[in-house]
Protein backbone atom coordinates (compact mmCIF):
# COMPACT_ATOMS: atom_id res chain seq x y z
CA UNK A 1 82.33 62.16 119.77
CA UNK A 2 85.63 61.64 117.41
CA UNK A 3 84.88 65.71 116.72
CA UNK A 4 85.27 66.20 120.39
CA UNK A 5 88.23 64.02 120.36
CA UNK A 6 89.67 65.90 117.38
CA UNK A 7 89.12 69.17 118.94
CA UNK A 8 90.23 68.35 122.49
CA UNK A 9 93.67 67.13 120.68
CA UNK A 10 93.81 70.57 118.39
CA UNK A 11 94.00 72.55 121.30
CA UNK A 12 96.79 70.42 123.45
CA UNK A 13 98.92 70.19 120.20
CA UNK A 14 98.87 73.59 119.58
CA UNK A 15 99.66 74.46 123.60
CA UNK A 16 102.40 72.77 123.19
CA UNK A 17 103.66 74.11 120.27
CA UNK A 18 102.59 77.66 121.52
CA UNK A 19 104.55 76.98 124.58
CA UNK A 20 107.57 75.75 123.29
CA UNK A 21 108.13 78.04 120.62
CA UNK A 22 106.39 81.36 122.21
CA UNK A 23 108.89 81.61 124.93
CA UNK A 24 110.87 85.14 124.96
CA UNK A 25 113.92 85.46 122.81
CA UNK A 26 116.00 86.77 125.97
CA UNK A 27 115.50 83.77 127.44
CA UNK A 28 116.07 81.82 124.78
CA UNK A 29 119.25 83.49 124.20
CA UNK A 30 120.23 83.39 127.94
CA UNK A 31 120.16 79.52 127.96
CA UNK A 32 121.84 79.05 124.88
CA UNK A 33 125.04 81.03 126.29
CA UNK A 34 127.42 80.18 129.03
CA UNK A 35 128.77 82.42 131.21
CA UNK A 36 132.36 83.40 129.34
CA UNK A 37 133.66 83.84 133.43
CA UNK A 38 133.75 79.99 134.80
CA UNK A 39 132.58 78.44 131.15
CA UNK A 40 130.31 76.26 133.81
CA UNK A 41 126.63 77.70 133.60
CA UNK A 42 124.48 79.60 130.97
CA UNK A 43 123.72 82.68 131.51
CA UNK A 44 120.06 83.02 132.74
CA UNK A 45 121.29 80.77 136.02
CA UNK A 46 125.06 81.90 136.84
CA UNK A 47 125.46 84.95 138.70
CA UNK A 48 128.75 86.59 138.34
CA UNK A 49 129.29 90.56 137.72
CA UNK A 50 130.03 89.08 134.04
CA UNK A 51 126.99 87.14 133.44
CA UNK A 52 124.89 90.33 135.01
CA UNK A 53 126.50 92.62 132.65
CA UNK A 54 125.49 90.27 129.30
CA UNK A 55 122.56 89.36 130.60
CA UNK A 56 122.09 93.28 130.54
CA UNK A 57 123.48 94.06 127.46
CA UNK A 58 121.00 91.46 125.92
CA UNK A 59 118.13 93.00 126.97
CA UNK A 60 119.12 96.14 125.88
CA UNK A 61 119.63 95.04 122.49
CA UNK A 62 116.59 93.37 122.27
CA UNK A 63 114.48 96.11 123.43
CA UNK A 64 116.61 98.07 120.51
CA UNK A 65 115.28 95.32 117.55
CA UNK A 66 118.47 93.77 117.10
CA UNK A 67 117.58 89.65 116.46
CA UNK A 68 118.42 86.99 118.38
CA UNK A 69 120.42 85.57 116.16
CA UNK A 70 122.48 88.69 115.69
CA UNK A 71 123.22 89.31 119.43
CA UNK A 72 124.59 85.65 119.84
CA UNK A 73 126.86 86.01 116.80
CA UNK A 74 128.70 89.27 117.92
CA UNK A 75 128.39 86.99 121.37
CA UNK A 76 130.64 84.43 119.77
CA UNK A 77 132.60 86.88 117.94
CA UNK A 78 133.68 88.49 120.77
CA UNK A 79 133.96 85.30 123.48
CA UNK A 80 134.92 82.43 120.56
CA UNK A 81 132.76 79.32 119.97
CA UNK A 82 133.07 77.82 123.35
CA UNK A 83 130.10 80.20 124.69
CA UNK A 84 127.66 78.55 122.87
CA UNK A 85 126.10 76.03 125.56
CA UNK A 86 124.14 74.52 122.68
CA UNK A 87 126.04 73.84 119.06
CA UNK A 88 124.84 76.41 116.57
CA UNK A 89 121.36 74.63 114.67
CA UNK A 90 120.78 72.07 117.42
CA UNK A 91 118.36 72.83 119.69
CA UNK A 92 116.88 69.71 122.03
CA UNK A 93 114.10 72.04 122.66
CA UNK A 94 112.67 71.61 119.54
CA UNK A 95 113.26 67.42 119.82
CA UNK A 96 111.14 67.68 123.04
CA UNK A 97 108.49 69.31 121.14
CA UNK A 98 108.14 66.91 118.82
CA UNK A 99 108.34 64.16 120.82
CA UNK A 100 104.96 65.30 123.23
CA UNK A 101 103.32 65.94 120.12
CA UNK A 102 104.12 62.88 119.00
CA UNK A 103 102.82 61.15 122.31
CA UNK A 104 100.13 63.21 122.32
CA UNK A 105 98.73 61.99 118.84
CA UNK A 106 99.38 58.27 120.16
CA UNK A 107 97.72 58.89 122.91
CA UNK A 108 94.41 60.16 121.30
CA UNK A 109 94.72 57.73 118.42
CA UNK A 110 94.33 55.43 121.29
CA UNK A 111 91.74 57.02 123.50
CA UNK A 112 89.58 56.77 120.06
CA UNK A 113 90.38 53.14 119.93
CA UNK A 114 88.89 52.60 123.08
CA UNK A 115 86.15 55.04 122.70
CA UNK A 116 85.19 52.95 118.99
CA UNK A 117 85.39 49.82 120.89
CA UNK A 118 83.42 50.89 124.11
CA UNK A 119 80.66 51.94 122.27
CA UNK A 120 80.45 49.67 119.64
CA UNK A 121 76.97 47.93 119.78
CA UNK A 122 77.45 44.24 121.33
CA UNK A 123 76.32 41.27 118.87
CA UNK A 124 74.57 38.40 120.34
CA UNK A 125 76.75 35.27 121.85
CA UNK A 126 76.95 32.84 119.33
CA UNK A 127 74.35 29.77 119.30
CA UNK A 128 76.35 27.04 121.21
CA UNK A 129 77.68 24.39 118.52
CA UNK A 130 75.90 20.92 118.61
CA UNK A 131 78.74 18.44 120.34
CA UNK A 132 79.12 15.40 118.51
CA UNK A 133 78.33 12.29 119.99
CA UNK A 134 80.37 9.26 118.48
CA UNK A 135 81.00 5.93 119.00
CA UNK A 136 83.09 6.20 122.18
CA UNK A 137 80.82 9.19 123.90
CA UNK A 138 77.76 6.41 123.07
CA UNK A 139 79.81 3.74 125.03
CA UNK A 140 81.17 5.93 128.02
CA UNK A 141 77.60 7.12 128.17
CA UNK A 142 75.79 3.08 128.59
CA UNK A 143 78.89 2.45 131.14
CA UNK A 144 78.13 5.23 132.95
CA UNK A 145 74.67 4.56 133.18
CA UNK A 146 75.11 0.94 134.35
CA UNK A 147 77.24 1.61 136.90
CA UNK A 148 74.56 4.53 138.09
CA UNK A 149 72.05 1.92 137.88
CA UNK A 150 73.44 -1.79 138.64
């Protein structure tokens, strides 16, 4: 069972990195950029003639080989700093990531907890301990009995 465990959390940990990191570098790019028109919205949600046009233009350069990382420089050349939506080298993205992966190992460290402690065999109860009769238990016990039988 802790294989199956082991496996079943291989396979979400690596969707999730997959999926974070596997997404297409025009979109990427797109949501990294604001539109240089209103300086209000990226780029792969504001729709101006602008934002159309660069949106464009990106595409076209990456279907030419140019990098990502390229295209947003000569981006920021052109349109100054303030187009980056995100400051250059921090991406929450990759925080997100992280963190589920991080939940998701908790989570199955726990699931194995409980799957160890379900199955566990059960011992047997304890023998129950011999009570101690002194003095006083004695004495409470011949008054109680009188008074049962005066």
């Amino acid at each position: 069972m802790p294989r199956l465990f082991a496996t079943l959390f291989g396979l979400c940990f690596t969707f999730v990195v997959v999926t974070a990191f596997a997404q297409h570098g025009e979109a990427i790019l797109e949501g990294r950029l604001l539109a240089p028109c209103c300086w209000t919205q990226t780029l792969d949600i504001h729709e101006s003639p602008l934002a159309t046009e660069l949106r464009t233009e990106i595409h076209g350069r990456l279907d030419q080989g140019e990098s990502v990382e390229t295209i947003e420089e000569d981006l920021v050349a052109r349109y100054g700093e303030r187009i980056r939506a995100i400051p250059k080298g921090r991406d929450p993205r990759v925080a997100v990531t992280f963190a589920s992966a991080s939940v998701m190992l908790l989570s199955a460290i726990g699931l194995l907890w409980l799957w160890r402690r379900w199955t566990r065999p059960r011992t047997a109860p304890a023998a129950p301990r011999a009570v101690r009769h002194d003095e006083y238990d004695a004495r409470l016990d011949d008054e109680l009995r009188e008074l049962d039988h005066p």
